[in-house]
N, C-alpha and C. Protein backbone atom coordinates (compact mmCIF):
# COMPACT_ATOMS: atom_id res chain seq x y z
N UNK A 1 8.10 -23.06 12.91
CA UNK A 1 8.99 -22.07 13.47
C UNK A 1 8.25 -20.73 13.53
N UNK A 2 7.86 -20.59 14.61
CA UNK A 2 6.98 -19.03 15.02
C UNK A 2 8.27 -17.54 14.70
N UNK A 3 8.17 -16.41 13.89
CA UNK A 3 8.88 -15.51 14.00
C UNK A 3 7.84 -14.14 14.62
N UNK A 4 8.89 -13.53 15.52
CA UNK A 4 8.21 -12.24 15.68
C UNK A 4 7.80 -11.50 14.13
N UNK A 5 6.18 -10.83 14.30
CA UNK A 5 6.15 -9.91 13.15
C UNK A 5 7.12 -8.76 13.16
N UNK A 6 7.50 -8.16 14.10
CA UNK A 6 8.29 -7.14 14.20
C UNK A 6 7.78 -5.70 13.82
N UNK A 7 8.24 -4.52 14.39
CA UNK A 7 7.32 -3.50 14.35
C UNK A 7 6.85 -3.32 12.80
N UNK A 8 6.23 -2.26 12.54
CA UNK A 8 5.35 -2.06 11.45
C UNK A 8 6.55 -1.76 10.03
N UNK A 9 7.94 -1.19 10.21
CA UNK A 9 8.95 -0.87 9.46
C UNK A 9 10.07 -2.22 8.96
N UNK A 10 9.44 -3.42 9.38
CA UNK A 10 9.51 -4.64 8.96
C UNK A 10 9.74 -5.28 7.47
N UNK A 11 10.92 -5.62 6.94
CA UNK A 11 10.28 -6.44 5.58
C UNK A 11 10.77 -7.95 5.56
N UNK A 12 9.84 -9.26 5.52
CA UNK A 12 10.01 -10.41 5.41
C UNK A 12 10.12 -11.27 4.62
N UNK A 13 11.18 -11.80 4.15
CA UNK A 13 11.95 -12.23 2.92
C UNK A 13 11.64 -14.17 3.52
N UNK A 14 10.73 -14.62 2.38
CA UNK A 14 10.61 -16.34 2.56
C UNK A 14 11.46 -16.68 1.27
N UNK A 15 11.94 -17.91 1.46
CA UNK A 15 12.04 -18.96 0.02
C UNK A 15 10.64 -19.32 -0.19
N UNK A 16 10.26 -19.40 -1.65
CA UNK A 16 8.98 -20.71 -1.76
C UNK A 16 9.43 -21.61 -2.18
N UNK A 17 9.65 -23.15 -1.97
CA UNK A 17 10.11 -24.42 -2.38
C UNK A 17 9.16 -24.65 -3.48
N UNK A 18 8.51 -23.58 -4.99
CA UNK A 18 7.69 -23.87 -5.87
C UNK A 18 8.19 -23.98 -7.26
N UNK A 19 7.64 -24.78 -7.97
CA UNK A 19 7.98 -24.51 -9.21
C UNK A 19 7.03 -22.95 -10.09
N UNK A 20 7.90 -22.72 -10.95
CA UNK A 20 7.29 -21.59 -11.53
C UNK A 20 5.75 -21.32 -11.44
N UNK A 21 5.38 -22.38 -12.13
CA UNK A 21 4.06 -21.99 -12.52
C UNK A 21 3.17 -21.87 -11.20
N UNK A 22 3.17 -23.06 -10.01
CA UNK A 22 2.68 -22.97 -8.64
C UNK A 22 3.09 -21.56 -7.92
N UNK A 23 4.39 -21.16 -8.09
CA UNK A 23 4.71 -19.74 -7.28
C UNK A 23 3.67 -18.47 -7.67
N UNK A 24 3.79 -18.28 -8.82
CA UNK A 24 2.87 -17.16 -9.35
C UNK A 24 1.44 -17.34 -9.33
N UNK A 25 0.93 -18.57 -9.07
CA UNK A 25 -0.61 -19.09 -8.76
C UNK A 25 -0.89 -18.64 -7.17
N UNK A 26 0.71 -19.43 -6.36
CA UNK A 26 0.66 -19.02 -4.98
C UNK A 26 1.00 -17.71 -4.19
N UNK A 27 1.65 -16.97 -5.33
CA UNK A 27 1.85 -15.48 -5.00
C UNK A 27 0.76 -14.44 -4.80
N UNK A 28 -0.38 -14.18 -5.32
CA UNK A 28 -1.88 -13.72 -5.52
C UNK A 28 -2.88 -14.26 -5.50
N UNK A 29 -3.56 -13.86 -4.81
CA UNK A 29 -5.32 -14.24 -4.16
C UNK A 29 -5.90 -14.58 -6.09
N UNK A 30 -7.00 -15.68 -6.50
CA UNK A 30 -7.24 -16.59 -7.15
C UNK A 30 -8.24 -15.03 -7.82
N UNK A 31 -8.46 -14.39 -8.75
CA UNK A 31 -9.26 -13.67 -9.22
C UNK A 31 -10.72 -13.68 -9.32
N UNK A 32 -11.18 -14.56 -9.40
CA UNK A 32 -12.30 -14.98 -9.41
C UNK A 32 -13.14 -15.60 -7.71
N UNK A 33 -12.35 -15.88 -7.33
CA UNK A 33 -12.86 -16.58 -6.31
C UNK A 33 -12.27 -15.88 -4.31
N UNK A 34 -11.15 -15.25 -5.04
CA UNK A 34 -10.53 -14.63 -3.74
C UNK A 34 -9.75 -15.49 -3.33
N UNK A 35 -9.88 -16.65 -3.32
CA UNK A 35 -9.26 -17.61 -2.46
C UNK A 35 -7.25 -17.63 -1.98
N UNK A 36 -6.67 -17.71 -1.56
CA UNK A 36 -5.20 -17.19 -1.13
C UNK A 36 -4.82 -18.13 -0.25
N UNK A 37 -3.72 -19.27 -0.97
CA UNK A 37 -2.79 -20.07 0.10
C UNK A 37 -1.75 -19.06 0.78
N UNK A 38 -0.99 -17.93 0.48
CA UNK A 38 -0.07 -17.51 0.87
C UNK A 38 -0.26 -17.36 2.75
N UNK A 39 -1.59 -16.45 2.98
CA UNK A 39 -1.66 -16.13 4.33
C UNK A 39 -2.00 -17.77 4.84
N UNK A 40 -2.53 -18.37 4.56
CA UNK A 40 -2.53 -19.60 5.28
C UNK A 40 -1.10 -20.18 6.01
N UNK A 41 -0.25 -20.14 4.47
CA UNK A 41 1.20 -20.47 4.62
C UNK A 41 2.05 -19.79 5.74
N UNK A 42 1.68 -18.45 6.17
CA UNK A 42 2.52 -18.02 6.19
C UNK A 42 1.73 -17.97 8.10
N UNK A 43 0.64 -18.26 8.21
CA UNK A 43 0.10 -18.42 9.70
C UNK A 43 -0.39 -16.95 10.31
N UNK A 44 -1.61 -16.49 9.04
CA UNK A 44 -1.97 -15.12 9.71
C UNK A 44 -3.52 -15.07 8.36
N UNK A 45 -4.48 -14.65 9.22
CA UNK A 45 -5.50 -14.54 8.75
C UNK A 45 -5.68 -14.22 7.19
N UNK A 46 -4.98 -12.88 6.92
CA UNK A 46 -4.55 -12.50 5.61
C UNK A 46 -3.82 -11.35 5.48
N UNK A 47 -3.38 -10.98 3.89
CA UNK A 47 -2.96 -9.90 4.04
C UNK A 47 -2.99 -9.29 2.39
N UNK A 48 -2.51 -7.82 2.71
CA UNK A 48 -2.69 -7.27 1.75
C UNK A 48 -1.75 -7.16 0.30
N UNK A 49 -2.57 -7.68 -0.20
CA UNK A 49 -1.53 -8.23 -1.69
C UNK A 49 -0.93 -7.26 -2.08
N UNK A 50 -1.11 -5.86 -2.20
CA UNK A 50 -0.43 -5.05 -2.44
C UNK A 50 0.84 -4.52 -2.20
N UNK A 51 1.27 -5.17 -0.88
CA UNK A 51 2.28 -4.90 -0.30
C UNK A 51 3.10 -6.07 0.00
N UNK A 52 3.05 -7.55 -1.06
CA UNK A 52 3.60 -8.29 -1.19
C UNK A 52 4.45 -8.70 -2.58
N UNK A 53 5.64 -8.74 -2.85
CA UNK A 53 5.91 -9.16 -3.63
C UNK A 53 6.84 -10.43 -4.25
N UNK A 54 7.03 -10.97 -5.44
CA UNK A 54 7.68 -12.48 -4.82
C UNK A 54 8.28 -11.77 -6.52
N UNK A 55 9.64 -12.91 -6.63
CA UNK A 55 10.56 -12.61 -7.62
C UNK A 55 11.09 -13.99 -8.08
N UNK A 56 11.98 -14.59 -9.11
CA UNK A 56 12.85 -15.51 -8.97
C UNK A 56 13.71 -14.80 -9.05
N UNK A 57 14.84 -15.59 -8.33
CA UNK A 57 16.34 -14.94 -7.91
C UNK A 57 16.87 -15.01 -8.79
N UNK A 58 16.94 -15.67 -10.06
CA UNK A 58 17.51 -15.81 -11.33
C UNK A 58 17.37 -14.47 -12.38
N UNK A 59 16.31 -13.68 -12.05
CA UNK A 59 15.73 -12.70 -12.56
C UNK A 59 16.39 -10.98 -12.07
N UNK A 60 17.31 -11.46 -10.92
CA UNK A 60 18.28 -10.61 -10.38
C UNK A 60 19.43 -10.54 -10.49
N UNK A 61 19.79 -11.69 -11.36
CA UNK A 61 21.65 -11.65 -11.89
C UNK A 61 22.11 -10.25 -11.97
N UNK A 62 22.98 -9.80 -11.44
CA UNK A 62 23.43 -8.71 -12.07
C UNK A 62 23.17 -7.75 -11.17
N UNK A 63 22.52 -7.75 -10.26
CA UNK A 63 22.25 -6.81 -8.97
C UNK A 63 22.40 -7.71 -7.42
N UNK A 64 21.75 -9.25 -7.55
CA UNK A 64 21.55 -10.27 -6.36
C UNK A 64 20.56 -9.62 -5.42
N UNK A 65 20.03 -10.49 -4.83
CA UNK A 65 19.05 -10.19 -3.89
C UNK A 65 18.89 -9.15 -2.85
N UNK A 66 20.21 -9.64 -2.75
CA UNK A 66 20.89 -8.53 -0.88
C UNK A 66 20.31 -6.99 -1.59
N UNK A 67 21.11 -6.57 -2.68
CA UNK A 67 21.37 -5.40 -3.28
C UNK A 67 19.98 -4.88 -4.15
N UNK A 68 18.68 -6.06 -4.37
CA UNK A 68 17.61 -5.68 -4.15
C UNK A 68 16.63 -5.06 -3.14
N UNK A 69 17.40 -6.04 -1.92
CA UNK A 69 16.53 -5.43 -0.61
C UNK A 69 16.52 -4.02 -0.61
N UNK A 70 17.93 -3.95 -0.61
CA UNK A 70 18.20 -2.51 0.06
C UNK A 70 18.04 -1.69 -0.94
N UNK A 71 18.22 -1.93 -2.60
CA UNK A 71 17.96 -0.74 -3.12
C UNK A 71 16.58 -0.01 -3.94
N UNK A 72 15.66 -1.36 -4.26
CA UNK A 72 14.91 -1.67 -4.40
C UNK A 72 13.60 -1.82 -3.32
N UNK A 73 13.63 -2.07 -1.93
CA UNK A 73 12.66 -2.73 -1.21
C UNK A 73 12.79 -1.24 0.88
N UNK A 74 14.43 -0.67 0.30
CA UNK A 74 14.53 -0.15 1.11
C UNK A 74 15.05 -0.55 2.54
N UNK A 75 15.63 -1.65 2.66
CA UNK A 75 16.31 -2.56 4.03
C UNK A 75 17.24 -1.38 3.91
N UNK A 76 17.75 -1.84 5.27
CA UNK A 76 18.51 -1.07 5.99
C UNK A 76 19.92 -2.12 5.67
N UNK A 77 21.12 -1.63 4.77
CA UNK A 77 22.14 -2.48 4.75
C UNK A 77 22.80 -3.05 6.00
N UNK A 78 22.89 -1.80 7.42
CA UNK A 78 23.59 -2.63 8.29
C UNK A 78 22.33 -3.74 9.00
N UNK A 79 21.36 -3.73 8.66
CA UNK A 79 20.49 -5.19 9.21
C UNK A 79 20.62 -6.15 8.48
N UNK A 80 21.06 -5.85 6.96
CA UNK A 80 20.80 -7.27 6.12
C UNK A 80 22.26 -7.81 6.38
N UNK A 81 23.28 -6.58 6.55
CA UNK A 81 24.70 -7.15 6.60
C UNK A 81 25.22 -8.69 7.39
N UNK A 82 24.52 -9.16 8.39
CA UNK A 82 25.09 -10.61 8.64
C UNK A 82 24.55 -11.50 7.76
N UNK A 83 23.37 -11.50 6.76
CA UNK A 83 22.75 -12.74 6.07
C UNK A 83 22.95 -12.11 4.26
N UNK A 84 23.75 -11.24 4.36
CA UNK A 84 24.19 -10.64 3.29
C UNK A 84 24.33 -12.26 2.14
N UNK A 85 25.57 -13.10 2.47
CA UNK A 85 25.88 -14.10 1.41
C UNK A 85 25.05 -14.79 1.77
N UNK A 86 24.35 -15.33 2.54
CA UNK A 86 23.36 -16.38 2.17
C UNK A 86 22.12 -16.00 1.46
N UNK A 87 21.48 -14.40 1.73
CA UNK A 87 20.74 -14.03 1.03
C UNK A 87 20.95 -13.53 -0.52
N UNK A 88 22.25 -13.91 -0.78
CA UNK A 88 22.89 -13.84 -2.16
C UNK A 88 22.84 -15.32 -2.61
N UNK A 89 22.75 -15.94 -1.74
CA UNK A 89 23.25 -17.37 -1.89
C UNK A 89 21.71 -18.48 -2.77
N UNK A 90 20.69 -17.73 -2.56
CA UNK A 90 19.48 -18.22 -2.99
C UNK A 90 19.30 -18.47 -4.30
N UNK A 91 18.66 -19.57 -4.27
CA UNK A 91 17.75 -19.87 -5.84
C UNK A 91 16.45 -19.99 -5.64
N UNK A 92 15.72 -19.83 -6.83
CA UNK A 92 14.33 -20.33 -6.80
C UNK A 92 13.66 -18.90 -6.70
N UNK A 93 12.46 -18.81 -5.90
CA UNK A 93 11.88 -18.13 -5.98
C UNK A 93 11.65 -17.61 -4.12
N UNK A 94 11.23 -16.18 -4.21
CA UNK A 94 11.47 -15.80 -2.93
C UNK A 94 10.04 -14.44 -2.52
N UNK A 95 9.83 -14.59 -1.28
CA UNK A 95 8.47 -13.59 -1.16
C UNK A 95 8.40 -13.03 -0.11
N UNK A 96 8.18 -11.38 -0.90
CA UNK A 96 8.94 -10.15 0.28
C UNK A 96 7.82 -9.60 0.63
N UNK A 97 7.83 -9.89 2.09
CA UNK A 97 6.04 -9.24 2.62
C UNK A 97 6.85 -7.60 2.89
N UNK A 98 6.81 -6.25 2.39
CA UNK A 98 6.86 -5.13 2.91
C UNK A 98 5.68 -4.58 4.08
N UNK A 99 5.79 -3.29 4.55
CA UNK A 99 5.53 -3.05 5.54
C UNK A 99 4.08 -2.79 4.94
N UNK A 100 3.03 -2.99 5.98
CA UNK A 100 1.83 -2.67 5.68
C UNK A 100 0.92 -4.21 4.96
N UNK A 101 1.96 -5.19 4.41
CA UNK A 101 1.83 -6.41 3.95
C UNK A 101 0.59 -7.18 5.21
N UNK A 102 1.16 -7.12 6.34
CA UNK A 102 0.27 -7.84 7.87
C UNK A 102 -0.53 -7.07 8.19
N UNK A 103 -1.67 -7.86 8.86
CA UNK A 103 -2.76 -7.17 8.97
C UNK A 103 -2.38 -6.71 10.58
N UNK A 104 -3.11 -5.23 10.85
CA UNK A 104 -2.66 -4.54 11.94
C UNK A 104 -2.98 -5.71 13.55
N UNK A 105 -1.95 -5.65 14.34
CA UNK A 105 -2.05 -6.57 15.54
C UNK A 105 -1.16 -7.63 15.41
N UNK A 106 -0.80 -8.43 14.20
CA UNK A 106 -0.18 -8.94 14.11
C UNK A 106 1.08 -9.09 14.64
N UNK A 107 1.46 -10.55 15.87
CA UNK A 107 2.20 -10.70 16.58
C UNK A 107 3.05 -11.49 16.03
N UNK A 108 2.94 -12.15 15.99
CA UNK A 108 4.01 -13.51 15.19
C UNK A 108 3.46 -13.73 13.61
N UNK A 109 4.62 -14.58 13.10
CA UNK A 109 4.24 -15.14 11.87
C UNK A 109 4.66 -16.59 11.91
N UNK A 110 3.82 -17.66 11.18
CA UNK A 110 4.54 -19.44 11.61
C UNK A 110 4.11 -19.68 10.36
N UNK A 111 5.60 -19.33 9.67
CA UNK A 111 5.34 -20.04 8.33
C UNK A 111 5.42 -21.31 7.86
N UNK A 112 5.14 -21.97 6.94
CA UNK A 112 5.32 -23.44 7.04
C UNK A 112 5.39 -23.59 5.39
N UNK A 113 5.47 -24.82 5.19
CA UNK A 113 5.82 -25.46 3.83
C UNK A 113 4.38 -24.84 2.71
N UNK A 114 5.25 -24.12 1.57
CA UNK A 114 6.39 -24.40 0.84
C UNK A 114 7.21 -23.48 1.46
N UNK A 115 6.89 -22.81 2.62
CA UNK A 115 7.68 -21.55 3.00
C UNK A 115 8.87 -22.07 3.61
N UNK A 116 10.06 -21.08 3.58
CA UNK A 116 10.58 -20.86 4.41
C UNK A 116 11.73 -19.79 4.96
N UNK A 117 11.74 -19.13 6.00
CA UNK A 117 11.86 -17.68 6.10
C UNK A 117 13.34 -17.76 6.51
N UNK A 118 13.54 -16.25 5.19
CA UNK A 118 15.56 -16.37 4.86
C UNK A 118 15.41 -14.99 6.19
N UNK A 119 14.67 -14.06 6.66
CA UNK A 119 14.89 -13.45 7.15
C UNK A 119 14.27 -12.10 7.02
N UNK A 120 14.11 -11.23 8.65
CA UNK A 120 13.23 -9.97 8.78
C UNK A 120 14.29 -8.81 8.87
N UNK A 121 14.28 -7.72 7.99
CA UNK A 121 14.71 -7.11 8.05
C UNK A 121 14.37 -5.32 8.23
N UNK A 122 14.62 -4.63 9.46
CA UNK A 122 14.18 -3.37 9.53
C UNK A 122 14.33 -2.40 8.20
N UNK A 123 13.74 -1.22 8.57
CA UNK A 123 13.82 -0.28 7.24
C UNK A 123 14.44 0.79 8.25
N UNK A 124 15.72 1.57 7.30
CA UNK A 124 16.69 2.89 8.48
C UNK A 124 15.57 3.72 8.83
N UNK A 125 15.87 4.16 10.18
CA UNK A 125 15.03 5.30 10.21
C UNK A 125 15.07 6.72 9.21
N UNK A 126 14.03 6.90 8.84
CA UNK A 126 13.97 8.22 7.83
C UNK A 126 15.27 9.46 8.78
N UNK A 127 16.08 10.33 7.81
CA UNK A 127 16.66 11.21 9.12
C UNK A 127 15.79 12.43 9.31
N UNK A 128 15.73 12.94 9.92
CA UNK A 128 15.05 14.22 10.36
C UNK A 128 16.22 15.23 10.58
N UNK A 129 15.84 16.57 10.40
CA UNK A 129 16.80 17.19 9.98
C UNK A 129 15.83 18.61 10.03
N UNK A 130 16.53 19.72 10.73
CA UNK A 130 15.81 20.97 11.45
C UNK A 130 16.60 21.77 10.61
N UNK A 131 15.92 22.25 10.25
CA UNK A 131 17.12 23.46 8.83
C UNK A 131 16.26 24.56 9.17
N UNK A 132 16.39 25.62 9.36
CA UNK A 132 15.89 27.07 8.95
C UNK A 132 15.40 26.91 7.51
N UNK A 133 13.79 27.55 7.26
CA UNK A 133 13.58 28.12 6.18
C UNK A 133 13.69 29.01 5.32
N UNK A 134 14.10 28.95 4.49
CA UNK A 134 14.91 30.26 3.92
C UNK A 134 13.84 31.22 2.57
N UNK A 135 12.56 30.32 2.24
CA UNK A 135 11.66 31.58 1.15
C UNK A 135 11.20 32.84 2.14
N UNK A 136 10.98 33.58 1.26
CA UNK A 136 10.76 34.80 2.00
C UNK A 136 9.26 34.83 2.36
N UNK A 137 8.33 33.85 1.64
CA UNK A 137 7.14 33.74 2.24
C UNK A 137 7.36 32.90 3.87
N UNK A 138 8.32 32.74 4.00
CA UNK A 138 8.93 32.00 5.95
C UNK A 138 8.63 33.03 6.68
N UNK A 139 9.38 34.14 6.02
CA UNK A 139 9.62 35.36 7.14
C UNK A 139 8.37 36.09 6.95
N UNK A 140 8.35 36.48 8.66
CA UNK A 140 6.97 37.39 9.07
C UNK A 140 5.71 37.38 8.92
N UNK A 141 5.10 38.22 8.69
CA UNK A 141 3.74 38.04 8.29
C UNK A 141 3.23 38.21 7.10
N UNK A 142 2.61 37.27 6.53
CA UNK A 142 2.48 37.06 4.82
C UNK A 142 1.31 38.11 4.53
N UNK A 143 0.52 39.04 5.55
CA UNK A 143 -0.20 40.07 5.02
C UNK A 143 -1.95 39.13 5.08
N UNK A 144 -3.01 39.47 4.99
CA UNK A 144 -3.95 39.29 4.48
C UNK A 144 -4.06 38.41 3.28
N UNK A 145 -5.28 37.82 3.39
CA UNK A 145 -5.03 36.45 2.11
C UNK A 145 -5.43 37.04 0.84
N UNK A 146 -5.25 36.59 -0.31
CA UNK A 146 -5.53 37.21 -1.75
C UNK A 146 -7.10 37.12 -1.49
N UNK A 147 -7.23 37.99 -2.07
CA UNK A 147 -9.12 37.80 -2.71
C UNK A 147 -9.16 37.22 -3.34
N UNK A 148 -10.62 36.42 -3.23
CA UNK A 148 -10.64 35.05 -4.17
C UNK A 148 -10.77 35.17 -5.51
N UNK A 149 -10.27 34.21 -6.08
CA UNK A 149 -10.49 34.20 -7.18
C UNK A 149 -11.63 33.87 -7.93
N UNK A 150 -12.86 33.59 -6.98
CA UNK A 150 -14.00 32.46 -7.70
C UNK A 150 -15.00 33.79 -7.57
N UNK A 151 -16.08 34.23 -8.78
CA UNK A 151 -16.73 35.11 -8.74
C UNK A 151 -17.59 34.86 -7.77
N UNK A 152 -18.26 36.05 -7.04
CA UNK A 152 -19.11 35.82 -6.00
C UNK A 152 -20.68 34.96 -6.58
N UNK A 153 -21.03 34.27 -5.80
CA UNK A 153 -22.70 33.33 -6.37
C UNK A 153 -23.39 34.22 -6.69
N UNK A 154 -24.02 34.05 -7.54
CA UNK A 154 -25.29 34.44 -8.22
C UNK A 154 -26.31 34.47 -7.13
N UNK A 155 -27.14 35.43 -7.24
CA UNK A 155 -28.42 34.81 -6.06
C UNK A 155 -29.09 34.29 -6.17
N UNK A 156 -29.86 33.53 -5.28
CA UNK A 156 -30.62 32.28 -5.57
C UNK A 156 -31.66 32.24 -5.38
N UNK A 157 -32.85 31.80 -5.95
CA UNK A 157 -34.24 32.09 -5.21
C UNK A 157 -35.00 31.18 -4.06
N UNK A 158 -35.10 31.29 -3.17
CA UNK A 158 -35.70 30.51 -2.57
C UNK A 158 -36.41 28.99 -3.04
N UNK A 159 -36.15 27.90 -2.28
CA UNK A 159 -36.74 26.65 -3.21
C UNK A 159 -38.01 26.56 -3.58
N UNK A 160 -38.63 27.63 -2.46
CA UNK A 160 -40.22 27.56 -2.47
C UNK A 160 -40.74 28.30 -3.97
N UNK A 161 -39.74 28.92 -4.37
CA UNK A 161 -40.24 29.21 -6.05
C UNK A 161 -40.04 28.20 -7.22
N UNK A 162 -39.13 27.91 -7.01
CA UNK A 162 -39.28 25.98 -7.53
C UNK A 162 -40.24 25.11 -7.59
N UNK A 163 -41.20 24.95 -6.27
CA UNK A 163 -42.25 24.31 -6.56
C UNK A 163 -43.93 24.93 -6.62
N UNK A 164 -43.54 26.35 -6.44
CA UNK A 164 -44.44 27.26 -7.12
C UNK A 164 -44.51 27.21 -8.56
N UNK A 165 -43.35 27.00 -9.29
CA UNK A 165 -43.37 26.85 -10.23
C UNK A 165 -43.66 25.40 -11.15
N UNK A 166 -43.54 24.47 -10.40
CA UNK A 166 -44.28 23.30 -10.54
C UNK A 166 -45.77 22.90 -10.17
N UNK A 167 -45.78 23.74 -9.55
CA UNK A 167 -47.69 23.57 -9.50
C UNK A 167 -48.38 24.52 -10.26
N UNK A 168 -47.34 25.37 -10.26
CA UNK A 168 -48.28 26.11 -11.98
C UNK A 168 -48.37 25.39 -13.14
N UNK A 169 -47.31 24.61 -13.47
CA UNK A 169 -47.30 23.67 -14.84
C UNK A 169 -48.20 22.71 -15.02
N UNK A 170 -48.47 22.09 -13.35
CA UNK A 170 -49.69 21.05 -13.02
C UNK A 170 -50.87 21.92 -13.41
N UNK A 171 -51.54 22.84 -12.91
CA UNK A 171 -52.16 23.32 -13.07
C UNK A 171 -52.70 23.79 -14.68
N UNK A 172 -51.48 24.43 -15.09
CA UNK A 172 -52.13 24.65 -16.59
C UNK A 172 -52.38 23.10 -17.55
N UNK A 173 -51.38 22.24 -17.38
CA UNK A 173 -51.95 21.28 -18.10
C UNK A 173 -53.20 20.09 -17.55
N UNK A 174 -53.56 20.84 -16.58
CA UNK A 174 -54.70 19.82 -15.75
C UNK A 174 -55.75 21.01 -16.48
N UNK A 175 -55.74 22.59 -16.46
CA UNK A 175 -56.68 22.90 -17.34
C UNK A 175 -56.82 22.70 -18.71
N UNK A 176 -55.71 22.56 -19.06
CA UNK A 176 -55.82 22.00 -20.80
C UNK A 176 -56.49 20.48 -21.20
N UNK A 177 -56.15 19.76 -20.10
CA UNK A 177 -56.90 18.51 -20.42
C UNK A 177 -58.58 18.54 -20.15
N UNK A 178 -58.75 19.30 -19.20
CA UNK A 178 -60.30 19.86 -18.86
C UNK A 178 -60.94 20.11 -19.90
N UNK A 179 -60.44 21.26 -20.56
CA UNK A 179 -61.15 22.19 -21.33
C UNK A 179 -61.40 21.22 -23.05
């Protein structure tokens, strides 16, 4: 079953059909070796572990999944609102690709076994909001900048006295070994 990736403000919620110990093996790239069933599973080159996370639903009593998305993961309640009870309805274990999770270009996703996808859900748009500034450093012209605070440099001597001064040192101890 091919799903759109959906724009970049995307978060994708799978079941894994795993037992414990396989989920958390299959949740993160192998330490040693790199190696990663998840992007295989999930039908995309790879992606960034950082921005994936997986849970058991048992481990959410007391809040449920839905009420993770959104308060926890940031969904937008009126998108999760039609899969609300079934996404309450889950057991087992479950894996939430957030945004930035797919690698950039990414068109579709075709997940496949142990996967299987409860659903994509947008993130609200941030609101934007035009307010007048009200510090008084807002108004007008803030004047000329402070004088710095960092004492002015020392002066410096040219580099060429640097290695004037290294060929004098050659020098005296090339006469000391002479003499």
């Amino acid at each position: 079953m091919t799903i759109p990736a959906g724009p970049y403000d995307t978060v994708h919620v799978f079941a894994a059909d795993l037992d414990d110990g396989a989920f958390w093996d299959f949740l993160q790239p192998e330490p040693e070796t790199g190696r990663w069933e998840l992007p295989a599973a999930l039908g995309v080159p790879a992606l960034e572990a950082g921005h994936v996370d997986g849970t058991d639903v048992s481990d959410l009593d007391g809040i449920g999944l839905s009420a993770f998305l959104i308060e926890g993961q940031g969904v937008d309640p009126a998108a999760l609102a039609p899969d609300r009870a079934r996404v309450d309805a889950l057991t087992g274990h479950v894996i939430i690709l957030r945004p930035g999770a797919l690698p950039e270009g990414t068109e579709t996703l075709d997940p496949r076994p142990p996967l299987r996808h409860v659903g994509s859900y947008a993130l609200p748009e941030a609101p934007v909001t035009i307010e007048p500034l009200t510090a008084v450093t807002a108004e007008g012209d803030m004047g000329p900048p402070p004088p710095s605070e960092f004492p002015a440099e020392a002066p410096r001597f040219p580099r060429s006295y640097g290695w004037i001064l290294v060929i004098l040192v050659l020098i005296v101890l090339l006469v000391g070994v002479f003499l």
